[in-house]
N, C-alpha and C. Protein backbone atom coordinates (compact mmCIF):
# COMPACT_ATOMS: atom_id res chain seq x y z
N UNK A 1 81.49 230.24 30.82
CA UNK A 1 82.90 230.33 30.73
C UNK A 1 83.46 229.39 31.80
N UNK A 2 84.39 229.13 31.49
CA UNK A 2 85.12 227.84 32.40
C UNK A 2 86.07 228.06 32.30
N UNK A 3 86.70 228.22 34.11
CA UNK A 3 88.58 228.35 34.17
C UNK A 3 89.26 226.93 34.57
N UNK A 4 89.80 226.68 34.25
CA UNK A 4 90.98 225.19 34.25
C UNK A 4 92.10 225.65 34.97
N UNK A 5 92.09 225.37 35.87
CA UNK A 5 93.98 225.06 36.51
C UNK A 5 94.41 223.92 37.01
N UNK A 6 96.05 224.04 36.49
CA UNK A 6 96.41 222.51 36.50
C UNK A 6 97.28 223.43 38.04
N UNK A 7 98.19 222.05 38.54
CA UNK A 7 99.30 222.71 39.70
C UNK A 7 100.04 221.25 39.23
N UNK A 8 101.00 222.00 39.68
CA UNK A 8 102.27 220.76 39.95
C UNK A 8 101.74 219.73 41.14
N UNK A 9 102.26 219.10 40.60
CA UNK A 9 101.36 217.24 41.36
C UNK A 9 100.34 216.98 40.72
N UNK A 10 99.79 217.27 39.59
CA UNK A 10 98.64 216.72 38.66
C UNK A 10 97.44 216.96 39.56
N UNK A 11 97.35 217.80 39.83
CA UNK A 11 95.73 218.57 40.81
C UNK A 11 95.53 219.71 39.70
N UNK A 12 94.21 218.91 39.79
CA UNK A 12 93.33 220.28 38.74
C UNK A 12 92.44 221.25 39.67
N UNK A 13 91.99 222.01 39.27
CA UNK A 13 90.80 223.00 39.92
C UNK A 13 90.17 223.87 38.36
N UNK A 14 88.72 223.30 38.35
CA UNK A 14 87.81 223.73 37.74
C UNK A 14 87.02 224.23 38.00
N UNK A 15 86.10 225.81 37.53
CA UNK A 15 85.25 226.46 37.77
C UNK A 15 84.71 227.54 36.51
N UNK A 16 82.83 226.61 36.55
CA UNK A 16 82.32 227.37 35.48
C UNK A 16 81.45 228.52 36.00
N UNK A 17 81.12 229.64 35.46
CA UNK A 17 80.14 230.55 35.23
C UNK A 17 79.46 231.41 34.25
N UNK A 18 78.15 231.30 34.07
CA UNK A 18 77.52 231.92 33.29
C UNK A 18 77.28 233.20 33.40
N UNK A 19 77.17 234.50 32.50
CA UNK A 19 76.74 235.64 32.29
C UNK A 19 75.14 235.44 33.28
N UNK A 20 75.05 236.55 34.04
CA UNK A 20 73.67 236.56 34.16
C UNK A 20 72.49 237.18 33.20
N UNK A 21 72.96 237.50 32.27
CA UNK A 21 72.06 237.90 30.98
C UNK A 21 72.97 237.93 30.00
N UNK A 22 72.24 237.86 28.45
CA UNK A 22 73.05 237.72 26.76
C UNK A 22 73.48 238.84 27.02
N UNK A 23 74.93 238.92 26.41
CA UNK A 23 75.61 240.34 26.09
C UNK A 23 76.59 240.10 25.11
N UNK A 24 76.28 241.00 24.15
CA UNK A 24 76.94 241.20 23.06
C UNK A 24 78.42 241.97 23.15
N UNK A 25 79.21 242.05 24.11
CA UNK A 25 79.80 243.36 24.99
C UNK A 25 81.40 242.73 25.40
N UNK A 26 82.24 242.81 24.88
CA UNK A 26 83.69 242.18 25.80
C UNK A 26 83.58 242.44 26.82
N UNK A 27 83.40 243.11 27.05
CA UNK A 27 83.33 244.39 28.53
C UNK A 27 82.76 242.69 29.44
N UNK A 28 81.66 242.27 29.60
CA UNK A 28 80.90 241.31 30.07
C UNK A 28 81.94 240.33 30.34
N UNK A 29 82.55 239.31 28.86
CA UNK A 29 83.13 238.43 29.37
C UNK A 29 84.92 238.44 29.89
N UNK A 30 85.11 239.69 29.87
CA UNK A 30 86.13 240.08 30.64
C UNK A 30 85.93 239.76 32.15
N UNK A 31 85.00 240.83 32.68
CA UNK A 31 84.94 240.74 33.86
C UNK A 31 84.47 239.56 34.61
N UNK A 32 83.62 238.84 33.66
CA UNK A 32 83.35 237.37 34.30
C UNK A 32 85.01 236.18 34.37
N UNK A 33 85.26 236.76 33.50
CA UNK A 33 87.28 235.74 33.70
C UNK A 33 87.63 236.51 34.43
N UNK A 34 87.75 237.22 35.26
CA UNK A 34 88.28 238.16 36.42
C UNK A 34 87.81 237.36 37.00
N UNK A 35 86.67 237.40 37.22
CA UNK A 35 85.81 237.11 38.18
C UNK A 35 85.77 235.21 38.63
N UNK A 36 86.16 234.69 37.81
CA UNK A 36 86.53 233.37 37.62
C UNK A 36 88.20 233.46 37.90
N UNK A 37 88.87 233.62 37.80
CA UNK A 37 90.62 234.11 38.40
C UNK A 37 90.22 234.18 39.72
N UNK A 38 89.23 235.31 40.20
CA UNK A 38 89.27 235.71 41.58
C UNK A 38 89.30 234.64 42.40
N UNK A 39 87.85 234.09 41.94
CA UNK A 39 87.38 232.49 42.86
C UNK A 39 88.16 231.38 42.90
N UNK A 40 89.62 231.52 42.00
CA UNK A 40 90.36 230.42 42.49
C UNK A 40 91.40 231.19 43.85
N UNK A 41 91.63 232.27 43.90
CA UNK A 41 91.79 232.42 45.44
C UNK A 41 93.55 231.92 45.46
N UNK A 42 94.19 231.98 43.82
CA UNK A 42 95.54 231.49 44.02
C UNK A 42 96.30 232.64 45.22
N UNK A 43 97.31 232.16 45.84
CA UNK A 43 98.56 232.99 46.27
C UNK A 43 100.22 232.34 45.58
N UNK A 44 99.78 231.28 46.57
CA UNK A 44 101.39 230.56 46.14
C UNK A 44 101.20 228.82 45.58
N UNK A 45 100.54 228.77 44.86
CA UNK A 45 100.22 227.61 43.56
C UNK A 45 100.76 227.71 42.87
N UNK A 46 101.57 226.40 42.63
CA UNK A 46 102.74 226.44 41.55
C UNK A 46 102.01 226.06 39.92
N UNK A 47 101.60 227.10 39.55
CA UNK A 47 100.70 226.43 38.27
C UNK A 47 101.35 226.02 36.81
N UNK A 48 101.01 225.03 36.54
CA UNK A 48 101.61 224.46 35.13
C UNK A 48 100.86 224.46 33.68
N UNK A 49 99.03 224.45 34.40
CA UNK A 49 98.36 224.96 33.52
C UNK A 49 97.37 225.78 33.59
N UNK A 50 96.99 226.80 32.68
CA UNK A 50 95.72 227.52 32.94
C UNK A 50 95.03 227.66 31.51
N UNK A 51 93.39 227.36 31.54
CA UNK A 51 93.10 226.95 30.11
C UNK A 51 91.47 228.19 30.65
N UNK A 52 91.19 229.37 30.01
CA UNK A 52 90.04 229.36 29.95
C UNK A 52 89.20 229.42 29.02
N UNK A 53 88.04 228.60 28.87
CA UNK A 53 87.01 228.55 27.55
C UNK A 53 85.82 229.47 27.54
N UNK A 54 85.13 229.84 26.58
CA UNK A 54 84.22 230.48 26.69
C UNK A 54 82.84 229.10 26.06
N UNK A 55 82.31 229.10 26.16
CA UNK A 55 80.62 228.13 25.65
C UNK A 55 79.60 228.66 25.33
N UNK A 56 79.05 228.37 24.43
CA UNK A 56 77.90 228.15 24.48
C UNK A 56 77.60 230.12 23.29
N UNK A 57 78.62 230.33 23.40
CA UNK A 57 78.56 231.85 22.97
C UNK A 57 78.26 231.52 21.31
N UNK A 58 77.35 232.74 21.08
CA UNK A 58 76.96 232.78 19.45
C UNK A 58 76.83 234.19 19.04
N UNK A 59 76.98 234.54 17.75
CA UNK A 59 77.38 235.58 17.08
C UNK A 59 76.12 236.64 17.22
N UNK A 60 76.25 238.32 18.17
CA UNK A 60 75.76 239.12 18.60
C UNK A 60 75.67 239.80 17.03
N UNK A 61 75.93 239.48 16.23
CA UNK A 61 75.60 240.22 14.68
C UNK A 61 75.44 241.61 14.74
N UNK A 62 74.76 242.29 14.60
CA UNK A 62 74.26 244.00 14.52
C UNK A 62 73.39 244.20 15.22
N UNK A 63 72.95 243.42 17.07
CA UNK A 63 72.19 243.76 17.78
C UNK A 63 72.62 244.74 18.60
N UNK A 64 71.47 245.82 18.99
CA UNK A 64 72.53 246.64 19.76
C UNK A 64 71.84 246.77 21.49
N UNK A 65 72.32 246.69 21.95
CA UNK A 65 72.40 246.84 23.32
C UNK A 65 72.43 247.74 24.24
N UNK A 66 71.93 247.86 25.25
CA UNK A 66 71.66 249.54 25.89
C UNK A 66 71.36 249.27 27.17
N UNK A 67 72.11 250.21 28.09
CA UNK A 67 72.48 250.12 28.93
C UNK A 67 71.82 251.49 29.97
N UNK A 68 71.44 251.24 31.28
CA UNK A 68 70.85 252.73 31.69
C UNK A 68 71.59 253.26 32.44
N UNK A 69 73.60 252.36 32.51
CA UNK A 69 74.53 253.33 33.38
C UNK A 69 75.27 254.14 32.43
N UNK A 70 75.15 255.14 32.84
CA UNK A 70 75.86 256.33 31.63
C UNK A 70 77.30 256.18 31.19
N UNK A 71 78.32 255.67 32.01
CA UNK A 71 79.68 255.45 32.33
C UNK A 71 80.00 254.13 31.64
N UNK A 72 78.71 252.99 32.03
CA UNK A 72 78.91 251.83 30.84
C UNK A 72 78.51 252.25 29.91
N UNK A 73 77.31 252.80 29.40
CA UNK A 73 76.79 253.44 28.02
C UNK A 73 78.24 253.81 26.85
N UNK A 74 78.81 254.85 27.81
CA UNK A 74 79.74 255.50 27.17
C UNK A 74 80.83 254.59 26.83
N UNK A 75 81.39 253.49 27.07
CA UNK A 75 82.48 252.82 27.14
C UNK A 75 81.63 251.83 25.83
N UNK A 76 80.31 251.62 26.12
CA UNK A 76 79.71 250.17 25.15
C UNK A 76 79.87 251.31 23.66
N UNK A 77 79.58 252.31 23.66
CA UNK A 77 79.81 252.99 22.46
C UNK A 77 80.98 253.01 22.14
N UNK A 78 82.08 253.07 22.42
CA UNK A 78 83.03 253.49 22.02
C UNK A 78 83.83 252.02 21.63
N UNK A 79 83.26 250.59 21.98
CA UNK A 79 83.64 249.28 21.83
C UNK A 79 82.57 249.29 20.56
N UNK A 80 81.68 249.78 20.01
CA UNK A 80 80.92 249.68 18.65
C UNK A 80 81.69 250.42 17.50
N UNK A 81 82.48 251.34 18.33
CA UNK A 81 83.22 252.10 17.36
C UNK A 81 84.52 251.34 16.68
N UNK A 82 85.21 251.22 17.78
CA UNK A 82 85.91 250.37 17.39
C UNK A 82 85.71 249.06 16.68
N UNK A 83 85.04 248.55 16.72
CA UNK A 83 84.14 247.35 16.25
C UNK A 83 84.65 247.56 14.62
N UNK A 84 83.67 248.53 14.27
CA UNK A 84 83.71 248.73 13.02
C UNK A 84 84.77 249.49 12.26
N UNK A 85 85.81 249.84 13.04
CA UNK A 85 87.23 250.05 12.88
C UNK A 85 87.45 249.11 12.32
N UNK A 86 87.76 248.13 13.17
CA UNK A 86 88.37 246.61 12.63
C UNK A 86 87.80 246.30 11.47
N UNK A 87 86.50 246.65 11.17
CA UNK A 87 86.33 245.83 10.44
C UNK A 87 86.11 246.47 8.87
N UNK A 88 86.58 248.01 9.23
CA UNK A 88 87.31 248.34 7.80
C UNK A 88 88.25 248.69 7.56
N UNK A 89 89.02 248.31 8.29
CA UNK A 89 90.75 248.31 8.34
C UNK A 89 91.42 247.15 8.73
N UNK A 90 90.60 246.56 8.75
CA UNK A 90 91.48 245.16 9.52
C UNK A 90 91.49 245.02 11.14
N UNK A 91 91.89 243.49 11.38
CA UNK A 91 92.23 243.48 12.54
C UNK A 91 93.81 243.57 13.17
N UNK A 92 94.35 244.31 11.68
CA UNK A 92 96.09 243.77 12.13
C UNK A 92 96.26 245.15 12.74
N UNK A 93 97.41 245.07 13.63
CA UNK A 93 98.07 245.60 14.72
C UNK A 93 97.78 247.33 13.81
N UNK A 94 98.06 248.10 14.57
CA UNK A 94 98.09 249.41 13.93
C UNK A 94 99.40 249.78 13.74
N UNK A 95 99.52 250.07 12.54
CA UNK A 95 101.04 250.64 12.12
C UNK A 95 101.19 252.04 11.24
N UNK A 96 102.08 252.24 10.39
CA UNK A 96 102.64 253.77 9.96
C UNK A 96 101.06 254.17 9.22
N UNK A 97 100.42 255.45 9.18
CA UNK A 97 99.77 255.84 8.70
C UNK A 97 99.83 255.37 6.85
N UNK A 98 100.54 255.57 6.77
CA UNK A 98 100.99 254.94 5.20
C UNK A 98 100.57 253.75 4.59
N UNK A 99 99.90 252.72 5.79
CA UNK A 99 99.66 251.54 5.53
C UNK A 99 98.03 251.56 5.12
N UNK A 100 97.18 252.85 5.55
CA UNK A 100 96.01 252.61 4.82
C UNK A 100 95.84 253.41 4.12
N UNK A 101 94.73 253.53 3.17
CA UNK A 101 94.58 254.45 2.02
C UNK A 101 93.92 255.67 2.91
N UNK A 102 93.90 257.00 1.37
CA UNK A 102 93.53 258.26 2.03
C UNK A 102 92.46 258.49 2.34
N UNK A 103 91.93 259.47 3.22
CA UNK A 103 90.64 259.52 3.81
C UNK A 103 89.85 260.39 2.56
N UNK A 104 90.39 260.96 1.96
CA UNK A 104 89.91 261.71 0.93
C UNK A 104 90.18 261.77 -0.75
């Protein structure tokens, strides 16, 4: 993942980092763009641009992943759940119950 910042006066500041292991998991590349935010160390930078990319990433398909902290365990389950929410209801915003068909 790679963070980009531009500042006023055409000064960039670039900084990449890799996952330390494959993870199939948002949870992961969240905290690594935190974690990439952190290390630029802004306070009072007048910024004009901020671009971050992800690389090199490829499709985690139906692998599943397991974890031996109980607290992440519980959170990676509940991001599988949802998972497959989306993906029989869509990914659009959630709206009036009325908008999907009956459960029964």
């Amino acid at each position: 993942m790679t963070l980009t910042l531009r500042f006023a006066g055409g000064t960039s500041w670039e900084k990449t980092r890799r996952l330390p292991a494959p993870s199939a998991h948002d949870d992961d590349l969240r905290v690594l763009a935190y974690q990439l935010m952190n290390a630029a160390a802004l306070q009072r930078g007048r910024l004009t641009g901020l671009a971050l990319k992800g690389e090199d990433l490829l499709d985690a398909g139906r692998t599943e992943q397991v974890s031996l902290d109980v607290v992440r365990e519980t959170r990676l389950v509940a991001e599988n759940v949802m998972d497959r929410i989306r993906d029989r209801f869509g990914a659009r915003p959630i709206g009036p119950a009325a908008l999907y068909r009956r459960a029964s």
